[in-house]
Protein backbone atom coordinates (compact mmCIF):
# COMPACT_ATOMS: atom_id res chain seq x y z
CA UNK A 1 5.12 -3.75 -24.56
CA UNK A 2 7.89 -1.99 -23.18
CA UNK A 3 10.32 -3.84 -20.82
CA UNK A 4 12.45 -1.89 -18.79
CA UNK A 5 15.21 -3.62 -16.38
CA UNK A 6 15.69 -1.45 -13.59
CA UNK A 7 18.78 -1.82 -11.53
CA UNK A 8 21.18 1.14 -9.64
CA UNK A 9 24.03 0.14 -11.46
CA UNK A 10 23.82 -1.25 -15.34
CA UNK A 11 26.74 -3.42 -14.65
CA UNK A 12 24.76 -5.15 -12.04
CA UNK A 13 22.20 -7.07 -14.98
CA UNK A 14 25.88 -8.49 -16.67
CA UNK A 15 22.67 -10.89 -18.82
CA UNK A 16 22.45 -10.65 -22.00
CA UNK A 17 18.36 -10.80 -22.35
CA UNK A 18 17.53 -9.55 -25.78
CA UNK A 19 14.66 -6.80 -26.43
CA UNK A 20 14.77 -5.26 -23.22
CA UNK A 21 15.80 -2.20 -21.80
CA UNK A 22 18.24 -1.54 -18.54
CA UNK A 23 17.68 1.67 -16.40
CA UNK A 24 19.82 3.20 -13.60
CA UNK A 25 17.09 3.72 -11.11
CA UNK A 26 17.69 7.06 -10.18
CA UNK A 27 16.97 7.89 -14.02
CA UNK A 28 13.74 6.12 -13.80
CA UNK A 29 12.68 7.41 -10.54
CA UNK A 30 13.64 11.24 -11.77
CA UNK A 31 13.41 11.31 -15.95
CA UNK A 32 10.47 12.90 -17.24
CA UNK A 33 10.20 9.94 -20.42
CA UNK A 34 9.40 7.33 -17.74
CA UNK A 35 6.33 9.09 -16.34
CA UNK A 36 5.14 9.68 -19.59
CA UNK A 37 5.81 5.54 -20.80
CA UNK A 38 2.74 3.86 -21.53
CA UNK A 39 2.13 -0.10 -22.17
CA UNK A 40 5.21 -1.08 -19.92
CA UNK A 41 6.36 -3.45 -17.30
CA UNK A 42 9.03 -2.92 -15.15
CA UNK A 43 11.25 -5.70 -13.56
CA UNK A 44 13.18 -3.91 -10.51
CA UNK A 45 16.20 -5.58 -9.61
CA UNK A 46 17.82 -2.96 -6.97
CA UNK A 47 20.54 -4.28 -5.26
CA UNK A 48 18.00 -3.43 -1.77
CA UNK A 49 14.41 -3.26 -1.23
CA UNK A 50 14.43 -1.66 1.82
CA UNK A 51 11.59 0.36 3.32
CA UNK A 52 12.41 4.04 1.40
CA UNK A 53 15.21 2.64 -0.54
CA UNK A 54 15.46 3.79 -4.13
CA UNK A 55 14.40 -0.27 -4.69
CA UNK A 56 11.61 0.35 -2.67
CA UNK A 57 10.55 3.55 -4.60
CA UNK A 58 11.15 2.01 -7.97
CA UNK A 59 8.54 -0.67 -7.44
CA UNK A 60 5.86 1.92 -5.69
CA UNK A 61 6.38 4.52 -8.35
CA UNK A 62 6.42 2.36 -10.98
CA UNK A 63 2.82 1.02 -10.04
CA UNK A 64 1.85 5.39 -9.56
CA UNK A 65 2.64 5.05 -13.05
CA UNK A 66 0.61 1.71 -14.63
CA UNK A 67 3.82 -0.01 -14.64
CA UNK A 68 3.06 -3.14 -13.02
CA UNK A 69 5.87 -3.73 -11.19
CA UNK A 70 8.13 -7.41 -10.09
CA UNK A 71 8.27 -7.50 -7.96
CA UNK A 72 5.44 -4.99 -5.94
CA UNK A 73 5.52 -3.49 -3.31
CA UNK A 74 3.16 -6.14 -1.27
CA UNK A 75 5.94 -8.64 -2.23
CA UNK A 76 8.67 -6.31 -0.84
CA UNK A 77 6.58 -6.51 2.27
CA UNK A 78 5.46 -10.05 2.53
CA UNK A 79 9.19 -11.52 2.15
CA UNK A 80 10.19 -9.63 5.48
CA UNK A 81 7.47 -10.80 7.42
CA UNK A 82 8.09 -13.90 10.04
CA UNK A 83 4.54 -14.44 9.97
CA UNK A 84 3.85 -14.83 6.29
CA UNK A 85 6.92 -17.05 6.05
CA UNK A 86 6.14 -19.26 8.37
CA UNK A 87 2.60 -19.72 7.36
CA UNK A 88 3.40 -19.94 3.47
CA UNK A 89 5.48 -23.08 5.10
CA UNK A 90 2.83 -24.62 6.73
CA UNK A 91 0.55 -24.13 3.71
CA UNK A 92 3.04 -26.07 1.25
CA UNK A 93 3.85 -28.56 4.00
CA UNK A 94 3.34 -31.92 1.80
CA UNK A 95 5.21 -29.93 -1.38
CA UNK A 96 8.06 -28.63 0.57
CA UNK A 97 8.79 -32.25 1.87
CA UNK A 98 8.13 -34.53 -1.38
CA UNK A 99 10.10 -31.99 -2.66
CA UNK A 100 13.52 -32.08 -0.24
CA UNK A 101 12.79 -35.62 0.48
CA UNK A 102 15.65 -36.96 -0.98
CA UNK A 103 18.28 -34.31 0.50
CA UNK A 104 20.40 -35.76 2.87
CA UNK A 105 21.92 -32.33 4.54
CA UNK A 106 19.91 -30.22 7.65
CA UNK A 107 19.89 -26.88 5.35
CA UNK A 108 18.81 -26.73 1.73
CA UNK A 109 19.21 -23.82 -0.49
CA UNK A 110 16.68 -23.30 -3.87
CA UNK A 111 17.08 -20.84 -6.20
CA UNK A 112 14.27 -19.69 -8.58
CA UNK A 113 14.23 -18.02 -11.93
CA UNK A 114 11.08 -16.78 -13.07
CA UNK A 115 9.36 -19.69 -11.16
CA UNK A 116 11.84 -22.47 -12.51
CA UNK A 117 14.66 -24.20 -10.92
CA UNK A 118 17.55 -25.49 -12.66
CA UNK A 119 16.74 -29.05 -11.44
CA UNK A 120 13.38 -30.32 -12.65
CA UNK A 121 12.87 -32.29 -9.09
CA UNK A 122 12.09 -28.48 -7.32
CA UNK A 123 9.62 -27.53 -10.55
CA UNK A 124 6.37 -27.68 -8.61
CA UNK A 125 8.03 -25.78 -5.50
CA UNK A 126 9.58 -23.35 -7.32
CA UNK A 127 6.34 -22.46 -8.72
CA UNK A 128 4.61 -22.32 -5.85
CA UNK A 129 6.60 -19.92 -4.19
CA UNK A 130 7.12 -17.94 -7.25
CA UNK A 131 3.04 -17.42 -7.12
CA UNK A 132 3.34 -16.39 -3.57
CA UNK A 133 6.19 -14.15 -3.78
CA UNK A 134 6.61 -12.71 -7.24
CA UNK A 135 10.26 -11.50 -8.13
CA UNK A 136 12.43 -12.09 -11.12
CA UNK A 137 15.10 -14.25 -8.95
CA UNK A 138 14.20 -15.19 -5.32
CA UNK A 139 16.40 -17.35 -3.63
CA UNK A 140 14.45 -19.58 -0.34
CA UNK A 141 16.23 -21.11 2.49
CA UNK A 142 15.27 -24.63 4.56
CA UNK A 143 16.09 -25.83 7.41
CA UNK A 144 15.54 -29.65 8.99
CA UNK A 145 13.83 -30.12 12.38
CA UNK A 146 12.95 -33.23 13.65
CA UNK A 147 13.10 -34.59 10.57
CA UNK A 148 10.74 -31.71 9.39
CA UNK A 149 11.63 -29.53 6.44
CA UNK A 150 10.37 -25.95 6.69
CA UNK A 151 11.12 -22.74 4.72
CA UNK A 152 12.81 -20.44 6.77
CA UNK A 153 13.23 -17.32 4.42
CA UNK A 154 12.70 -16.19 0.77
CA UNK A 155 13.98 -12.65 -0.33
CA UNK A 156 14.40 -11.52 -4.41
CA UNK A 157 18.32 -11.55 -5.57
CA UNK A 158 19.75 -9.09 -7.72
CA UNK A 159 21.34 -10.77 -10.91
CA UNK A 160 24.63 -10.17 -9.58
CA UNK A 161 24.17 -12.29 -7.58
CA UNK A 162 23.56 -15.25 -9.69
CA UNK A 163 26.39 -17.98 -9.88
CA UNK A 164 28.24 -18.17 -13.26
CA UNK A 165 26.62 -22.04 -13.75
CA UNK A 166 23.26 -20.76 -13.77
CA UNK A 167 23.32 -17.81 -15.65
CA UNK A 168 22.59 -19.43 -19.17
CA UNK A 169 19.17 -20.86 -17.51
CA UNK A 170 18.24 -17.67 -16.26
CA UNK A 171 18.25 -15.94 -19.32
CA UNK A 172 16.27 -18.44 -21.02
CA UNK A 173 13.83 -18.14 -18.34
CA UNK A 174 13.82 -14.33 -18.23
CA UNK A 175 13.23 -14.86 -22.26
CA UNK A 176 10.12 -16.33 -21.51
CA UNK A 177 8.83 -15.14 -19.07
CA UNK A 178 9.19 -11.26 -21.08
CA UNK A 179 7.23 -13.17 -23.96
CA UNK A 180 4.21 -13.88 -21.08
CA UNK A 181 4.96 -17.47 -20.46
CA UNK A 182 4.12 -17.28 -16.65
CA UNK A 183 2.04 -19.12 -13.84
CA UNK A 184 -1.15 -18.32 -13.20
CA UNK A 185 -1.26 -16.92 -9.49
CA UNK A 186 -4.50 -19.32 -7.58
CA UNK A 187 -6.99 -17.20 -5.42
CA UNK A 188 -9.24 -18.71 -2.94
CA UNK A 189 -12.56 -17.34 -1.09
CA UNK A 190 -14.67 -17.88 2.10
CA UNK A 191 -17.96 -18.67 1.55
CA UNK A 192 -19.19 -17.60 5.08
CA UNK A 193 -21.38 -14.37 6.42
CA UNK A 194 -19.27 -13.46 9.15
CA UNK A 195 -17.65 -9.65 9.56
CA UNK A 196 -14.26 -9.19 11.64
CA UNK A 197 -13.71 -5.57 12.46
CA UNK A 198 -9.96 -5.11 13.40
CA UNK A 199 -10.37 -2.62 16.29
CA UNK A 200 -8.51 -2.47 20.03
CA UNK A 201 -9.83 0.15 22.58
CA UNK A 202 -6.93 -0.56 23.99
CA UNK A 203 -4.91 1.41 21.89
CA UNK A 204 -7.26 4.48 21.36
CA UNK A 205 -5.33 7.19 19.73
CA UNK A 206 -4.61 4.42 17.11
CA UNK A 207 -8.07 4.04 16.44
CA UNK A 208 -10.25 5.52 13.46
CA UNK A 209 -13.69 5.38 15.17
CA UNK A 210 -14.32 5.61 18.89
CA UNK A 211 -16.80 2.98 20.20
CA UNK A 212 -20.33 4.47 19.78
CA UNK A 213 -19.53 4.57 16.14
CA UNK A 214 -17.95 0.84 16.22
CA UNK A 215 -21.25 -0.40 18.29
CA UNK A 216 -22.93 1.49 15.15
CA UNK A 217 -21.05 -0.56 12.09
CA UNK A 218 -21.88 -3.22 14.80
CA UNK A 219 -25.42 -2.89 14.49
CA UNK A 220 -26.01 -2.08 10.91
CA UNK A 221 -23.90 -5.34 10.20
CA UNK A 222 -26.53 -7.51 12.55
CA UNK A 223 -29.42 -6.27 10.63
CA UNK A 224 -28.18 -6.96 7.36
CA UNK A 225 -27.96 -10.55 8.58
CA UNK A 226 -24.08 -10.65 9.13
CA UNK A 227 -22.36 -11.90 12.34
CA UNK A 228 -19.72 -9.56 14.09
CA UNK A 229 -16.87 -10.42 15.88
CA UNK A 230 -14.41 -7.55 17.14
CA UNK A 231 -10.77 -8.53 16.67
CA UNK A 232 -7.19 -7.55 17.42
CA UNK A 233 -3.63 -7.94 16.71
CA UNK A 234 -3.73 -10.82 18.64
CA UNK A 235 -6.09 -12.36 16.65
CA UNK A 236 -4.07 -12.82 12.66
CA UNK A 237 -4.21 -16.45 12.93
CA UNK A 238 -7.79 -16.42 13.24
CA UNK A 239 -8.48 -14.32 10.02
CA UNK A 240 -9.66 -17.71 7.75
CA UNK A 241 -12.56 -18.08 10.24
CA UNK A 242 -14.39 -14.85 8.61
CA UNK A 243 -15.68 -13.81 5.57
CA UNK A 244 -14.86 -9.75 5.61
CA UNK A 245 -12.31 -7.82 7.59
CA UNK A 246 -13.01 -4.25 8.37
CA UNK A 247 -9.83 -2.20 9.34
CA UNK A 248 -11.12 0.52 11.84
CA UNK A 249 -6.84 1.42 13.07
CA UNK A 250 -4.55 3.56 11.73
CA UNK A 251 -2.91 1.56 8.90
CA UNK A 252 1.02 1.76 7.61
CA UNK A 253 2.75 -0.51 5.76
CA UNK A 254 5.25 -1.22 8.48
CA UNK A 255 2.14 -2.28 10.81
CA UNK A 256 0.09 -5.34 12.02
CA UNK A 257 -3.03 -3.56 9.79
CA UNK A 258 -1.05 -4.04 6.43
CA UNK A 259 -0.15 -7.44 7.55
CA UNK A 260 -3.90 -8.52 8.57
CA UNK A 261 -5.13 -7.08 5.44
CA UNK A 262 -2.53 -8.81 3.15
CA UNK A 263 -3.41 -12.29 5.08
CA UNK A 264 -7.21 -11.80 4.94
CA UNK A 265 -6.73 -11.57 0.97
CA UNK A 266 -4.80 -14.42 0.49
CA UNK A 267 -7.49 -16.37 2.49
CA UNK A 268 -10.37 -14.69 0.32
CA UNK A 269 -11.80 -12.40 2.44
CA UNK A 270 -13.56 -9.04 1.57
CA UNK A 271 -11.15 -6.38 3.47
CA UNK A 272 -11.49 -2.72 3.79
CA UNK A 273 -8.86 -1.17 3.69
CA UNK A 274 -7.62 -3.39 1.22
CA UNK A 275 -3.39 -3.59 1.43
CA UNK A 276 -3.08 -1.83 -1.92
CA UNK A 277 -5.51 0.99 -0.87
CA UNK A 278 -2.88 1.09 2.56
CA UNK A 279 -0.43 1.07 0.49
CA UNK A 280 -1.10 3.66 -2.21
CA UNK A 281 -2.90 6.14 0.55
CA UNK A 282 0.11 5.55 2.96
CA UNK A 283 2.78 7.45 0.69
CA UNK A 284 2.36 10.64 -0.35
CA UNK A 285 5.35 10.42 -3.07
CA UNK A 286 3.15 7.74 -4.53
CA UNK A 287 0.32 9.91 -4.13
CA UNK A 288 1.87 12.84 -5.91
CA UNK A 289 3.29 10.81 -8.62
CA UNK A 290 -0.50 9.35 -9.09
CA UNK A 291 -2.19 12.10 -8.73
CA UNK A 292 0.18 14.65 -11.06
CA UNK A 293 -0.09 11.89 -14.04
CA UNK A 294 -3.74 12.19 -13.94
CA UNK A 295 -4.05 16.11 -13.63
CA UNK A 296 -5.78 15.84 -11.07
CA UNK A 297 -4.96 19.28 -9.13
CA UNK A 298 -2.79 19.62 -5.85
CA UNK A 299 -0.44 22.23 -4.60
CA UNK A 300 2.68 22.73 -6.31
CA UNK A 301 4.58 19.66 -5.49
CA UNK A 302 8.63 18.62 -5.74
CA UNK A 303 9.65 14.93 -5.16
CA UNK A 304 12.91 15.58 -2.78
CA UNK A 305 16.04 13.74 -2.78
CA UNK A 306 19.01 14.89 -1.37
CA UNK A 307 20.19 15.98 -5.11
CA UNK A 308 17.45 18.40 -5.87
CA UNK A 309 17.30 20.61 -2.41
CA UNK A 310 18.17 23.86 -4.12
CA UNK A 311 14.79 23.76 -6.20
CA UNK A 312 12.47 24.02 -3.80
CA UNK A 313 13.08 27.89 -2.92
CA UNK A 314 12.73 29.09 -6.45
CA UNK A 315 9.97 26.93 -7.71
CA UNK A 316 7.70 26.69 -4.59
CA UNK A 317 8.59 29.67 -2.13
CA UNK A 318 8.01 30.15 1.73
CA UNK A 319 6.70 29.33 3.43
CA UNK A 320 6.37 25.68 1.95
CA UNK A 321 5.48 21.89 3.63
CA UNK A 322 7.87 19.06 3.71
CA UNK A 323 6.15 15.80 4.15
CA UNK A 324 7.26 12.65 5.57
CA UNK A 325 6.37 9.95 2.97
CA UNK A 326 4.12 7.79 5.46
CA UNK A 327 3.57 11.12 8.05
CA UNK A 328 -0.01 10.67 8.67
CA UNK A 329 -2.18 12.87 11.55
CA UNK A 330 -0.23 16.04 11.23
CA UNK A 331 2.92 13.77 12.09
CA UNK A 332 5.95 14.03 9.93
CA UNK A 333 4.30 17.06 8.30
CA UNK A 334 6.52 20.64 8.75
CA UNK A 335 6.23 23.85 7.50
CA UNK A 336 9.48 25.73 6.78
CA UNK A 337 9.52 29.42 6.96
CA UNK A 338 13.01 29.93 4.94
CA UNK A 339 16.09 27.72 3.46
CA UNK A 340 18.29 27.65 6.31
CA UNK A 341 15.07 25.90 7.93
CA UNK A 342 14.40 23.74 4.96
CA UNK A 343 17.75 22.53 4.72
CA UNK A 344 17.90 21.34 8.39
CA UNK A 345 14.60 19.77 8.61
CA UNK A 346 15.03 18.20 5.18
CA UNK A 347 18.24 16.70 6.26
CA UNK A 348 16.66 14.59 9.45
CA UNK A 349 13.63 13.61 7.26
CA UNK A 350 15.92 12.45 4.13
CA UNK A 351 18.02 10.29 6.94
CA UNK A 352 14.17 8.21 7.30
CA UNK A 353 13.55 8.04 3.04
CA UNK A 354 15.19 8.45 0.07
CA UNK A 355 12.32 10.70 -1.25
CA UNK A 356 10.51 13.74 0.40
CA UNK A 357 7.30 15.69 -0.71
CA UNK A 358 7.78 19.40 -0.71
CA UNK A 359 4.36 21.44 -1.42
CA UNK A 360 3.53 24.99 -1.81
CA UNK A 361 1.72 26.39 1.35
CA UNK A 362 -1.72 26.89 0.74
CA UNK A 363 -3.63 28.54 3.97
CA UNK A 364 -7.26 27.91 4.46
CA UNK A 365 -9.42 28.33 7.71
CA UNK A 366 -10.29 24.56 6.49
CA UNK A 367 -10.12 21.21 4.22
CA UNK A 368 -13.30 19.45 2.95
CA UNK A 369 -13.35 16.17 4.00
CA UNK A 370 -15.34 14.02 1.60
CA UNK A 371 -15.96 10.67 2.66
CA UNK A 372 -16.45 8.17 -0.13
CA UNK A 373 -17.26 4.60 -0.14
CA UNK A 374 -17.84 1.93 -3.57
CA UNK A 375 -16.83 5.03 -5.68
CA UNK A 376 -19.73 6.59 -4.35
CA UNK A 377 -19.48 9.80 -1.90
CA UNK A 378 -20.46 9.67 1.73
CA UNK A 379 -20.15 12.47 3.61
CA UNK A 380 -19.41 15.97 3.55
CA UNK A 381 -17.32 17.47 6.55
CA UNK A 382 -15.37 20.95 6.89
CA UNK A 383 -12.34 20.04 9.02
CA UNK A 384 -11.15 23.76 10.68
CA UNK A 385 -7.70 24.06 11.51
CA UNK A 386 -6.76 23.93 15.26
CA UNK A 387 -6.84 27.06 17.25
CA UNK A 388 -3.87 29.66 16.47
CA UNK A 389 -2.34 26.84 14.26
CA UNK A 390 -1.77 26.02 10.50
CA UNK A 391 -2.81 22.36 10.81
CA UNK A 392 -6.21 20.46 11.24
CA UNK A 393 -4.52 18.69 14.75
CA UNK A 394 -1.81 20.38 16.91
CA UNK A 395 -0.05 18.10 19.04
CA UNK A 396 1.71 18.80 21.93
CA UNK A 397 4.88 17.58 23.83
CA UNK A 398 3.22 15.80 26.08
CA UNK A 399 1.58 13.59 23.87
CA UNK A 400 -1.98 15.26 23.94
CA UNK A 401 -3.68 17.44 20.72
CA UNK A 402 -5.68 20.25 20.15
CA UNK A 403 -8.01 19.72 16.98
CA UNK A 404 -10.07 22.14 14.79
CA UNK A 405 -13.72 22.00 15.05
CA UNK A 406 -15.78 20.12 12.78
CA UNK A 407 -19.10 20.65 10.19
CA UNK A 408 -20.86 18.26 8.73
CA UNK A 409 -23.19 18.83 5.83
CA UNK A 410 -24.79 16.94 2.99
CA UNK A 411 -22.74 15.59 0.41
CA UNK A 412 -24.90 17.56 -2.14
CA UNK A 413 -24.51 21.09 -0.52
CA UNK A 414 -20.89 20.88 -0.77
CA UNK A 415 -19.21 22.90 -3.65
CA UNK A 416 -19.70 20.65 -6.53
CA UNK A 417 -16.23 21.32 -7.93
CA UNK A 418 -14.69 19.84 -4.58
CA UNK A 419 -17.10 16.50 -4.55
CA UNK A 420 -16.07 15.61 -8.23
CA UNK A 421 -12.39 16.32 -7.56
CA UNK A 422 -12.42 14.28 -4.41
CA UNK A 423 -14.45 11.24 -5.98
CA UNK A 424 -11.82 11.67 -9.08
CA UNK A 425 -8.70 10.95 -7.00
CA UNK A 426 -10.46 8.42 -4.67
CA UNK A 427 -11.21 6.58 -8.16
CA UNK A 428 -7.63 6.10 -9.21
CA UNK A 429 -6.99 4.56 -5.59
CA UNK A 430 -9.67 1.93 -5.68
CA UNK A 431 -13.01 1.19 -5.09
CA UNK A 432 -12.77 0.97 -1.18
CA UNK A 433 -13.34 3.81 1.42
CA UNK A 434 -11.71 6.83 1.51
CA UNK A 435 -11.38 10.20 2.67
CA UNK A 436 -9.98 12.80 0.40
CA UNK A 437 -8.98 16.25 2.05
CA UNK A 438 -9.48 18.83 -0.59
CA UNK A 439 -8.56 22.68 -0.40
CA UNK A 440 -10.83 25.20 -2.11
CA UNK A 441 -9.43 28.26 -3.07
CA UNK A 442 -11.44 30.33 -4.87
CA UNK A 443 -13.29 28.31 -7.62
CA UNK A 444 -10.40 26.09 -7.74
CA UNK A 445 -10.03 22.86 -5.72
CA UNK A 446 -6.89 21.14 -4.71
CA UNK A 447 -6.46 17.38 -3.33
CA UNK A 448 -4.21 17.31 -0.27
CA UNK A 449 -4.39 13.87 0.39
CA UNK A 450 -6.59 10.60 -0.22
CA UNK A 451 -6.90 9.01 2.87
CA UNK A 452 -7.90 5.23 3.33
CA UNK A 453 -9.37 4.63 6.60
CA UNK A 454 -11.11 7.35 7.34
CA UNK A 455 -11.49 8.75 10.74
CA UNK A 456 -15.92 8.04 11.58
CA UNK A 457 -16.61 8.90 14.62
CA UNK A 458 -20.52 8.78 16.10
CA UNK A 459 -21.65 12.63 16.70
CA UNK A 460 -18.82 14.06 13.72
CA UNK A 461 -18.87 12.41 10.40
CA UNK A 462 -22.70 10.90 10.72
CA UNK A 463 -23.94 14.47 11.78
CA UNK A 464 -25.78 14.65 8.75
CA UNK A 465 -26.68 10.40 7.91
CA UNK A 466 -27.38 9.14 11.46
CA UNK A 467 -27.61 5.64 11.36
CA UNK A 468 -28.21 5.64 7.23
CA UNK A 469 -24.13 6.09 6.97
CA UNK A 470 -23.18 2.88 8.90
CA UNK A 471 -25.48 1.16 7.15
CA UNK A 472 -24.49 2.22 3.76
CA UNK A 473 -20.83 1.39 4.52
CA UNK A 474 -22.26 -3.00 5.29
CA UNK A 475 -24.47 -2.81 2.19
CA UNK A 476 -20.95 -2.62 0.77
CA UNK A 477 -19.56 -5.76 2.40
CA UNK A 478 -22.79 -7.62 1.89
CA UNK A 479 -22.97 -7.18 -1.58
CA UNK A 480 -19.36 -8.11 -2.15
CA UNK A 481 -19.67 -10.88 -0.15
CA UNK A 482 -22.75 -12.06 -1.91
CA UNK A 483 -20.86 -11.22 -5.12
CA UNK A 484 -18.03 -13.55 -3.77
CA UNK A 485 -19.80 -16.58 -2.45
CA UNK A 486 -21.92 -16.72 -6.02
CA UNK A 487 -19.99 -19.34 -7.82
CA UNK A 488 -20.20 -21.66 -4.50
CA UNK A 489 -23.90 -20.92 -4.13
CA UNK A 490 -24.43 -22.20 -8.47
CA UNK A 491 -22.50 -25.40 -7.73
């Protein structure tokens, strides 16, 4: 296997691991040789794993690539949230103080290498919180109240910032860790038949069904013998009470949906949209990445950074599209008529992300919208742009939107081509539910975007499935929550 050390600077890994490889990051995020590298693992050491950092992008492209990443991108996440901090704390209560027991101080600072702590007395934590938040070096922070020890914070450290007396330890751990000497991360399940659906009328323009089509899911769910229970954000600390979540809000990584799907994981649940799915159908750098590596076809497509601005004119034309990395809903999504206008709306969207998507314009008087669920497809919709407008939605200033009409027809009248193109990129997301927005030109057809939590809304997408399509989307939960309470059920 190939092991590639990524860091932004080589003279920030100053350890002398043998075997490995160290890569400036902006060669691996831009060199043709690492999109092509097969059988490889990457171990990203940035000196910041910000949201849209060049950190951040070397974990997310390097799982668009089969990389597998340390640490991922959920990691990246889960260290920055209060919630999942606090909770991990509560969860290794009795550890945490057998553990510190002995310490005499209010504050208590561990450091971890590859799940190991220089001091044999920290083993077991170490390794617990290594399991929980996977990065080559994290360094976790504890504070004393009332005689109480809890963790505070964890976040990954670059190897820079390792002291002199523990270098010689962390290379011997690195050793063998690269030889696949690791811990075996636990996973637990719910062995209950009870359906959350994440979903607040309260917040309606967030929303990816309106609530004939939620009172829908809510039926089909009842008959197939499963109890429902709508939920909101309110609700996260609830989530081990159920044994499925169903996402129905727009999702981001930076959101309480990413957050509620990563917690209903770690507590076993069956979730749609699962956070990898958010993740991988929530940036469209990742998407191109993916999607290019597979040939699977989409527009002519430049990954933007503030070095390679020139190449867009010559290579894709104008008009072209510049796409936020996370724009979703038309949002974050411009088309520039000329370079003096792709140079200024570049600029403001490069001061948000390290990485921009520029596309080649591609007008049609619609997308295809196939809807696919389990790897199998759903629906079939024809989303027309909005009136005098390029763009399926056309918001306005004052916070309203004019949308496009809609068709809906069976899945098996649709152009064949654009069915088998949709289900191919939905495939290399997951197996959850999508919606892939496909362009056909001609006999060709081109994948926009795969969308995970897709808009289903009573009257639009079930035009053609009534009831049947509601349905078909709970046969999915049931049978993976049958599939998941099997082992319980033989013992």
């Amino acid at each position: 296997m190939n092991i590639l050390i990524v860091v932004n600077n080589p003279e920030d890994w100053p350890l002398g691991v043998p075997n490995i490889r160290v890569v400036p990051a902006q060669r691996y995020l831009t060199d043709h040789q690492y999109t092509e590298m097969q059988n490889t693992r990457v171990f990203n050491l940035c000196r910041s794993y910000r949201y849209q950092s060049t950190g951040y992008y070397v974990s997310l492209l390097a799982a668009a690539r089969g990389h597998k990443p340390i640490p991922s991108v959920n990691t990246i996440q889960d260290v920055k949230s209060r919630t999942i901090i606090r909770t991990v704390s509560d969860d290794l209560n009795e550890i945490i103080r057998q553990s510190l027991a002995p310490i005499t101080s209010d504050t208590f600072t561990l450091s971890i290498y590859f799940g190991h702590n220089m001091a044999q007395r920290y083993e077991r934590l170490s390794i617990e919180l290594f399991n929980l938040f996977q990065a080559p070096f994290l360094r976790a922070e504890f504070r004393k109240e009332a005689g109480e020890w809890e963790l505070t914070g964890i976040r990954p450290i670059s190897a820079s910032e390792i002291p002199d007396s523990h270098r010689e330890f962390a290379v011997t751990q690195a050793s063998r860790f690269f030889e696949g000497h690791r811990t075996h991360v636990k996973r637990r399940a719910q062995p209950r038949y009870t359906l959350a659906i994440l979903w607040d009328p309260r917040q309606h323009q967030d929303c990816s069904s309106d609530e004939p089509a939620i009172e829908k899911f809510e039926r089909a769910a009842e008959k197939l013998g499963m109890e429902v229970e709508i939920i909101n954000r309110d609700d996260f600390a609830r989530l081990a009470e159920y044994d499925a979540l169903f996402i129905r809000e727009t999702t981001s990584v930076m959101h309480h949906t990413f957050r509620f799907a990563r917690r209903a994981e770690a507590e076993g649940l069956i979730v749609m949209d699962d956070s990898t799915s958010i993740l991988r159908c929530t940036n469209k750098v990742y998407l191109a990445e993916l999607l290019d590596r597979h040939d699977i076809p989409i527009p002519r497509t430049i990954i933007v950074h503030k070095e390679n601005l020139n190449r867009i004119g010559p290579e894709l034309g104008f008009p072209c599209v510049l796409k936020q990395p996370d724009s979703a809903f038309s949002k974050g999504v411009i088309k520039v008529e000329n370079e003096l206008g792709l140079r200024e709306e570049a600029s403001k969207l490069l001061e948000d992300s390290d990485l921009l998507i520029a596309q080649e314009f591609i007008s049609t008087p619609f997308d295809w919208r196939i809807g696919i669920v389990d790897r199998k497809p759903l629906y079939a919709c024809k989303y027309f742009m909005a009136r005098r407008h390029w763009q399926i939605i056309n918001p306005s200033d004052n916070g309203t939107a004019r949308e496009g009409r809609v068709e809906t027809l069976p899945v098996e009248l649709a152009p064949r081509n654009v069915v088998r193109t949709a289900l191919r990129a939905a495939n290399l997301i997951g197996n959850s539910f999508y919606g892939v927005d496909v362009k056909q030109v001609g006999r060709k057809a081109y994948v926009i975007e795969v969308n995970d939590n897709p808009s289903i809304e009573a009257g639009y997408e079930d035009r053609v499935l009534k009831d049947e399509l509601y349905f078909r989307v709970m046969e999915v939960f049931l049978e993976r929550i049958e599939k998941s309470k099997a082992p319980w059920v033989a013992s």
